[in-house]
N, C-alpha and C. Protein backbone atom coordinates (compact mmCIF):
# COMPACT_ATOMS: atom_id res chain seq x y z
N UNK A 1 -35.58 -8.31 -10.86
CA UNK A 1 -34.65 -9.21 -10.21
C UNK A 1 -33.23 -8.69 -10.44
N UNK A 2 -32.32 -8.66 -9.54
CA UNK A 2 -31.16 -7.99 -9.50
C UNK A 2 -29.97 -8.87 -10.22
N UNK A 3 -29.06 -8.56 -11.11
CA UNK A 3 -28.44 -9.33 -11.59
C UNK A 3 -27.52 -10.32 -10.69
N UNK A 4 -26.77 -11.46 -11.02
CA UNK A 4 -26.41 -11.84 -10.47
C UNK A 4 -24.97 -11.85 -9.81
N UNK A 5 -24.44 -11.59 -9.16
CA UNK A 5 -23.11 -11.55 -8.49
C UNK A 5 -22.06 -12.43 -9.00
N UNK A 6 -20.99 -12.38 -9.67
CA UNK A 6 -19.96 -12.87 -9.83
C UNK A 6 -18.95 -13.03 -9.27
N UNK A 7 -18.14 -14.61 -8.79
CA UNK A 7 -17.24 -14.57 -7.52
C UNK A 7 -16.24 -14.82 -9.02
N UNK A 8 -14.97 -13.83 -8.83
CA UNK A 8 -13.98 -14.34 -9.45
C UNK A 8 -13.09 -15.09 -8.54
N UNK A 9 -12.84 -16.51 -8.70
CA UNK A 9 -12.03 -17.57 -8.05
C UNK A 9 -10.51 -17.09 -8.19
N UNK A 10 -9.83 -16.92 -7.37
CA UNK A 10 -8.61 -16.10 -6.79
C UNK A 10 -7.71 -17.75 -6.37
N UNK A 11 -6.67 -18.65 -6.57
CA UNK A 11 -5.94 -19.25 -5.57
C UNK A 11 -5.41 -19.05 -4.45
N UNK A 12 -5.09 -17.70 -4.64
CA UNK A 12 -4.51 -16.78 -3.09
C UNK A 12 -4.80 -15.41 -2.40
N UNK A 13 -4.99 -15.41 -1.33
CA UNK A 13 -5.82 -14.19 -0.65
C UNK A 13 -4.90 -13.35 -0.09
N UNK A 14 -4.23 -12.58 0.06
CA UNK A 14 -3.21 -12.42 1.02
C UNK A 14 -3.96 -10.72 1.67
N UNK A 15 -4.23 -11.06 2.95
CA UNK A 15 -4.83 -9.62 3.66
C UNK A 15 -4.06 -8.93 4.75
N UNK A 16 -3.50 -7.71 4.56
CA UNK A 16 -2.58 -7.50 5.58
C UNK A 16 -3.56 -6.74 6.44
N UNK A 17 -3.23 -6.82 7.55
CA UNK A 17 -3.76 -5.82 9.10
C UNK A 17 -2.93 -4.30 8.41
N UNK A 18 -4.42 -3.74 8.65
CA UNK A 18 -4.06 -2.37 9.19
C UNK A 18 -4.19 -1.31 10.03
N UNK A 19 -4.96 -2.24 11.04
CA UNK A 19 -5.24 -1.67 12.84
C UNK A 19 -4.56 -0.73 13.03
N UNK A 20 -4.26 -0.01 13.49
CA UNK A 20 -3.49 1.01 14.51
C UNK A 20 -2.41 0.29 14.94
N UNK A 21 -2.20 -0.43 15.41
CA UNK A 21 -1.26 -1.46 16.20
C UNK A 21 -0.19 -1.82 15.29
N UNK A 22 -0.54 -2.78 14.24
CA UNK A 22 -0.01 -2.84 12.75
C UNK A 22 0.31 -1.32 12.25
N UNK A 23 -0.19 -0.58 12.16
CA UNK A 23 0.91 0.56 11.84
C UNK A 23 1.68 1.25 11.97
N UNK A 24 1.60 1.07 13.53
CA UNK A 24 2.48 1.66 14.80
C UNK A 24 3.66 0.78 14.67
N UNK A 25 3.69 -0.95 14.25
CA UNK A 25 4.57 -1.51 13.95
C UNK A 25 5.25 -1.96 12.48
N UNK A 26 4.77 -1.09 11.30
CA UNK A 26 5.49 -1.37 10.24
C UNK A 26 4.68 -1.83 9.19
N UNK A 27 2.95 -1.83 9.47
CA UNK A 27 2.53 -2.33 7.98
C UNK A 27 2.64 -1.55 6.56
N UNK A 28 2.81 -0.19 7.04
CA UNK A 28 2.63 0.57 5.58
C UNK A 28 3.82 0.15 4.78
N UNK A 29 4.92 0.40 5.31
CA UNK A 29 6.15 -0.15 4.26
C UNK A 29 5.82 -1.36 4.00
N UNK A 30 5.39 -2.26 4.51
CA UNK A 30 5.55 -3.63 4.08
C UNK A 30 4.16 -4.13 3.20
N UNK A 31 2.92 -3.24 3.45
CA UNK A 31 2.02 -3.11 2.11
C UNK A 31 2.75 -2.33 0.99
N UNK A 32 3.55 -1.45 1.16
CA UNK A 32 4.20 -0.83 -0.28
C UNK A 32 5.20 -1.90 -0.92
N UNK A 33 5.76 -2.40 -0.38
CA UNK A 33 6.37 -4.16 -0.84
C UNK A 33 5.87 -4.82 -1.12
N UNK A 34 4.67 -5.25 -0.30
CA UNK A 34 4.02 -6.60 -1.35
C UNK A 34 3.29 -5.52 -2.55
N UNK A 35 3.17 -4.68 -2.75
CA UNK A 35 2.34 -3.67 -3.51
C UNK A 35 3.36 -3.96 -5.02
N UNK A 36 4.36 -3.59 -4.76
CA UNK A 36 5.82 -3.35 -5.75
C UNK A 36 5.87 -5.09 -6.14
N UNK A 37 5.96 -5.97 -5.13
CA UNK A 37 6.01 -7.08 -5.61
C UNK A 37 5.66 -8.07 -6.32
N UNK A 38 4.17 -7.62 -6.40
CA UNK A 38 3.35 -8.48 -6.87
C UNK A 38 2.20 -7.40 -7.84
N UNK A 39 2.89 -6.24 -8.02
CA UNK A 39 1.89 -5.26 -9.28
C UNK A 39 0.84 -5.48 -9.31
N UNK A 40 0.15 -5.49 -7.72
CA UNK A 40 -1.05 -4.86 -7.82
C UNK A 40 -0.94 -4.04 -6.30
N UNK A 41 -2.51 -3.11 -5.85
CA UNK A 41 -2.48 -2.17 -4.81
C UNK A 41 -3.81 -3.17 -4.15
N UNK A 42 -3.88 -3.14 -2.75
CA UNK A 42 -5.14 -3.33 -1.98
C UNK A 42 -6.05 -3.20 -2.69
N UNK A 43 -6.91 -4.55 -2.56
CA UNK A 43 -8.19 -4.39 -3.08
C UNK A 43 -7.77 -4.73 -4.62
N UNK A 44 -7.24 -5.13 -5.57
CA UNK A 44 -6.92 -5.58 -6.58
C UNK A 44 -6.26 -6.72 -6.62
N UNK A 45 -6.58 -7.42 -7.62
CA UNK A 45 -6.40 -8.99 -8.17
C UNK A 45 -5.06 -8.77 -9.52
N UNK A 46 -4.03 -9.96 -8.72
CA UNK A 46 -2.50 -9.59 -9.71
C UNK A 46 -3.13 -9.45 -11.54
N UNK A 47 -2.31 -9.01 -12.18
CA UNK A 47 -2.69 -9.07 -13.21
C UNK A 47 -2.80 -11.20 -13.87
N UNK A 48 -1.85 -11.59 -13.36
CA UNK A 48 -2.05 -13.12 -13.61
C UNK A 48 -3.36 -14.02 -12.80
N UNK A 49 -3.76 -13.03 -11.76
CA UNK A 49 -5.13 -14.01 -11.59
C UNK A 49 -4.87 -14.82 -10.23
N UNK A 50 -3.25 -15.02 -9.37
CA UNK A 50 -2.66 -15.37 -8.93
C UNK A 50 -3.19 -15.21 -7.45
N UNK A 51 -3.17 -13.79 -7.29
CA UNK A 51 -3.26 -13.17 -5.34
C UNK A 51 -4.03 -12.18 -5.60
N UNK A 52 -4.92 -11.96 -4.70
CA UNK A 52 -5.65 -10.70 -4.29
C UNK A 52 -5.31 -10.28 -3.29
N UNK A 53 -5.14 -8.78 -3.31
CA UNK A 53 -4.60 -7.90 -2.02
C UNK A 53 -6.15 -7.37 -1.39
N UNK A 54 -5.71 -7.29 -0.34
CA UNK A 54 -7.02 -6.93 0.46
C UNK A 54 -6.22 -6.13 1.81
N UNK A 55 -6.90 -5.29 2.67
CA UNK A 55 -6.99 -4.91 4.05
C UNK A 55 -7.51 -5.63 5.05
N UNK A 56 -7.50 -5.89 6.09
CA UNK A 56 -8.14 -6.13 7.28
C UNK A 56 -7.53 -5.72 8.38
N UNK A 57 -8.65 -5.37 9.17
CA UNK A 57 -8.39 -4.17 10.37
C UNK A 57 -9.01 -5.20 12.02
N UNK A 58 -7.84 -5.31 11.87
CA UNK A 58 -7.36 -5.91 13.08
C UNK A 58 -7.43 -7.78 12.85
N UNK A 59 -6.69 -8.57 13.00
CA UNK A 59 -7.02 -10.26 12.73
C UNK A 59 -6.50 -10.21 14.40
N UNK A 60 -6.72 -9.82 15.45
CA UNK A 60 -6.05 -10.26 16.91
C UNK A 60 -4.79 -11.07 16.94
N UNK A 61 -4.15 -10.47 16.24
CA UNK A 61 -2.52 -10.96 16.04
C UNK A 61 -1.85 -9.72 16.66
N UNK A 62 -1.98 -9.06 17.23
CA UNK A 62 -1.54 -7.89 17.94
C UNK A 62 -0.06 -7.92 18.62
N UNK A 63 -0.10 -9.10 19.33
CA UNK A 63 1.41 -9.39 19.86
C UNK A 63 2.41 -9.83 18.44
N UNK A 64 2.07 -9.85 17.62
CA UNK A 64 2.86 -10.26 16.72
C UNK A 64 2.64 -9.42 15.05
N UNK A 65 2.43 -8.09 15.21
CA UNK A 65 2.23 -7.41 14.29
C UNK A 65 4.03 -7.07 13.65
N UNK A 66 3.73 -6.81 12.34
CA UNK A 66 2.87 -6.46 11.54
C UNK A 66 2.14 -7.93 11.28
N UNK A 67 0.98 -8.07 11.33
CA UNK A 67 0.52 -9.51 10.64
C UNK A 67 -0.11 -9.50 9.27
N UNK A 68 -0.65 -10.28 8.95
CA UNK A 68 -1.41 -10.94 7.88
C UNK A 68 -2.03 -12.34 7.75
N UNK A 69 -3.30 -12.46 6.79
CA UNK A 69 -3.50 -13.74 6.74
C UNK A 69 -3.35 -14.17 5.24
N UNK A 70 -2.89 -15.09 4.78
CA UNK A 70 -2.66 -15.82 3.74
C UNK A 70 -3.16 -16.96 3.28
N UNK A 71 -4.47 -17.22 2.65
CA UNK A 71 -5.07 -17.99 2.28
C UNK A 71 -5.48 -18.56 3.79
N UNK A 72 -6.19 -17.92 4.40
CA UNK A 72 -6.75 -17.88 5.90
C UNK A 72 -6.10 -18.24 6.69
N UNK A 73 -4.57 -18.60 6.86
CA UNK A 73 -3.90 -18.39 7.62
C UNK A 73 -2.83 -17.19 8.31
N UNK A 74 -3.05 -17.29 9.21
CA UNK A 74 -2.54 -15.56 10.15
C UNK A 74 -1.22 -15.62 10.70
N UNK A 75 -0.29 -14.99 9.82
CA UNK A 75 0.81 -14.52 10.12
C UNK A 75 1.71 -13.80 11.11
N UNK A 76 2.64 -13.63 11.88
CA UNK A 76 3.15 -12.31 11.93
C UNK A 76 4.47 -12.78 13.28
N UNK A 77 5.63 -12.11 13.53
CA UNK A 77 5.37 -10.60 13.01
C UNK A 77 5.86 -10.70 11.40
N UNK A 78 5.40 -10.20 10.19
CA UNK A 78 6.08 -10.46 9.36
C UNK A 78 6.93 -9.16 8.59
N UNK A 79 7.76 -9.73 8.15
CA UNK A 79 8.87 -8.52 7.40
C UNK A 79 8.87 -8.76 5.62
N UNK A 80 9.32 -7.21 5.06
CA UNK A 80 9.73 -8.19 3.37
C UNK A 80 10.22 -9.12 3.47
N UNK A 81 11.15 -9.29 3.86
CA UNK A 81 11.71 -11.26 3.62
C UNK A 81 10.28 -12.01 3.93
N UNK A 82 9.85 -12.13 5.38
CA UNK A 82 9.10 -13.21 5.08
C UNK A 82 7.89 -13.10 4.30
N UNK A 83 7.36 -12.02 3.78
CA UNK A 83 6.23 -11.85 2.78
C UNK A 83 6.90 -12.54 2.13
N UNK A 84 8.13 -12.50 1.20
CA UNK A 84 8.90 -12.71 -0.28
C UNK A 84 8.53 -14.10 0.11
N UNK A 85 9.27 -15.13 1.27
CA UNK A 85 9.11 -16.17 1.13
C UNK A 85 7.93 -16.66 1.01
N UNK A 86 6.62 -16.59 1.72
CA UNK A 86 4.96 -17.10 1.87
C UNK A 86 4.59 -16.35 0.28
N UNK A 87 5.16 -15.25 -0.41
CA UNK A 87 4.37 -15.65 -1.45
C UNK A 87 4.80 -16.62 -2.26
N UNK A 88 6.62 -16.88 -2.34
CA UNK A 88 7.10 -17.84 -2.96
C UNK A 88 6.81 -19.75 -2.72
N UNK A 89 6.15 -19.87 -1.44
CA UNK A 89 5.91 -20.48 -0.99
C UNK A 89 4.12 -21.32 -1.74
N UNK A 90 3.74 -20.24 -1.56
CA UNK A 90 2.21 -19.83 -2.53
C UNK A 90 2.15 -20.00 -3.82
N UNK A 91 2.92 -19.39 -4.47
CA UNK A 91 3.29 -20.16 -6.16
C UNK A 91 3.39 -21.10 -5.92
N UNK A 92 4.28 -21.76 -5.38
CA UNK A 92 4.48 -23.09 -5.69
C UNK A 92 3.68 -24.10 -5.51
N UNK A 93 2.71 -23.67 -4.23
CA UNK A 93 1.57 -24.66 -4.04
C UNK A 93 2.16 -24.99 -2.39
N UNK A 94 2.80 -24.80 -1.72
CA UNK A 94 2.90 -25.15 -0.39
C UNK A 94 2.79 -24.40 0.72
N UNK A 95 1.72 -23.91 0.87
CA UNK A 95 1.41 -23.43 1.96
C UNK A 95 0.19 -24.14 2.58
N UNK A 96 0.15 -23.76 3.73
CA UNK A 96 -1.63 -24.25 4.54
C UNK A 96 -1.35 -25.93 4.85
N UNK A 97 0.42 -26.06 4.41
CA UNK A 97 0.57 -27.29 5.00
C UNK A 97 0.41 -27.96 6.62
């Protein structure tokens, strides 16, 4: 019997697009920002337990790239400022209002 799978419980998801489309419009700098911002890389959980960074390739936010979704809500177009704010927003507990 195969061991069992462990979900580590995350409060915040934050997944940026990295379609073609999204890169053509600005995601790589703005994954190297939330990257710097929050000390961790794609695919890693902050060291506080806080946000997990993730990829996703394509969320059909296309007219409004660079996007992202944030605790399953889909962003865009977004810039460092508005990352800075939705994660500040996210600490605090107010988002998905």
């Amino acid at each position: 019997m195969p061991a069992p799978v462990r979900h580590i419980l995350v409060p915040h998801i934050l997944r940026i697009c990295r379609a073609e489309f999204c890169q053509s419009m600005g995601c790589d700098p703005l994954i190297e920002h939330v990257e710097n911002r929050l000390g961790a890389k794609l695919g890693e959980t902050t060291s506080d337990g806080r946000f997990t960074l993730d990829a996703v390739y394509c969320i059909g936010n296309c007219a409004n790239s660079p996007a992202l979704y944030l605790d399953g809500e889909a962003y865009g177009p977004v810039s460092a400022r508005v990352v800075d704010y939705l994660i500040e927003q996210a600490t605090e507990g107010k988002t998905g209002d």
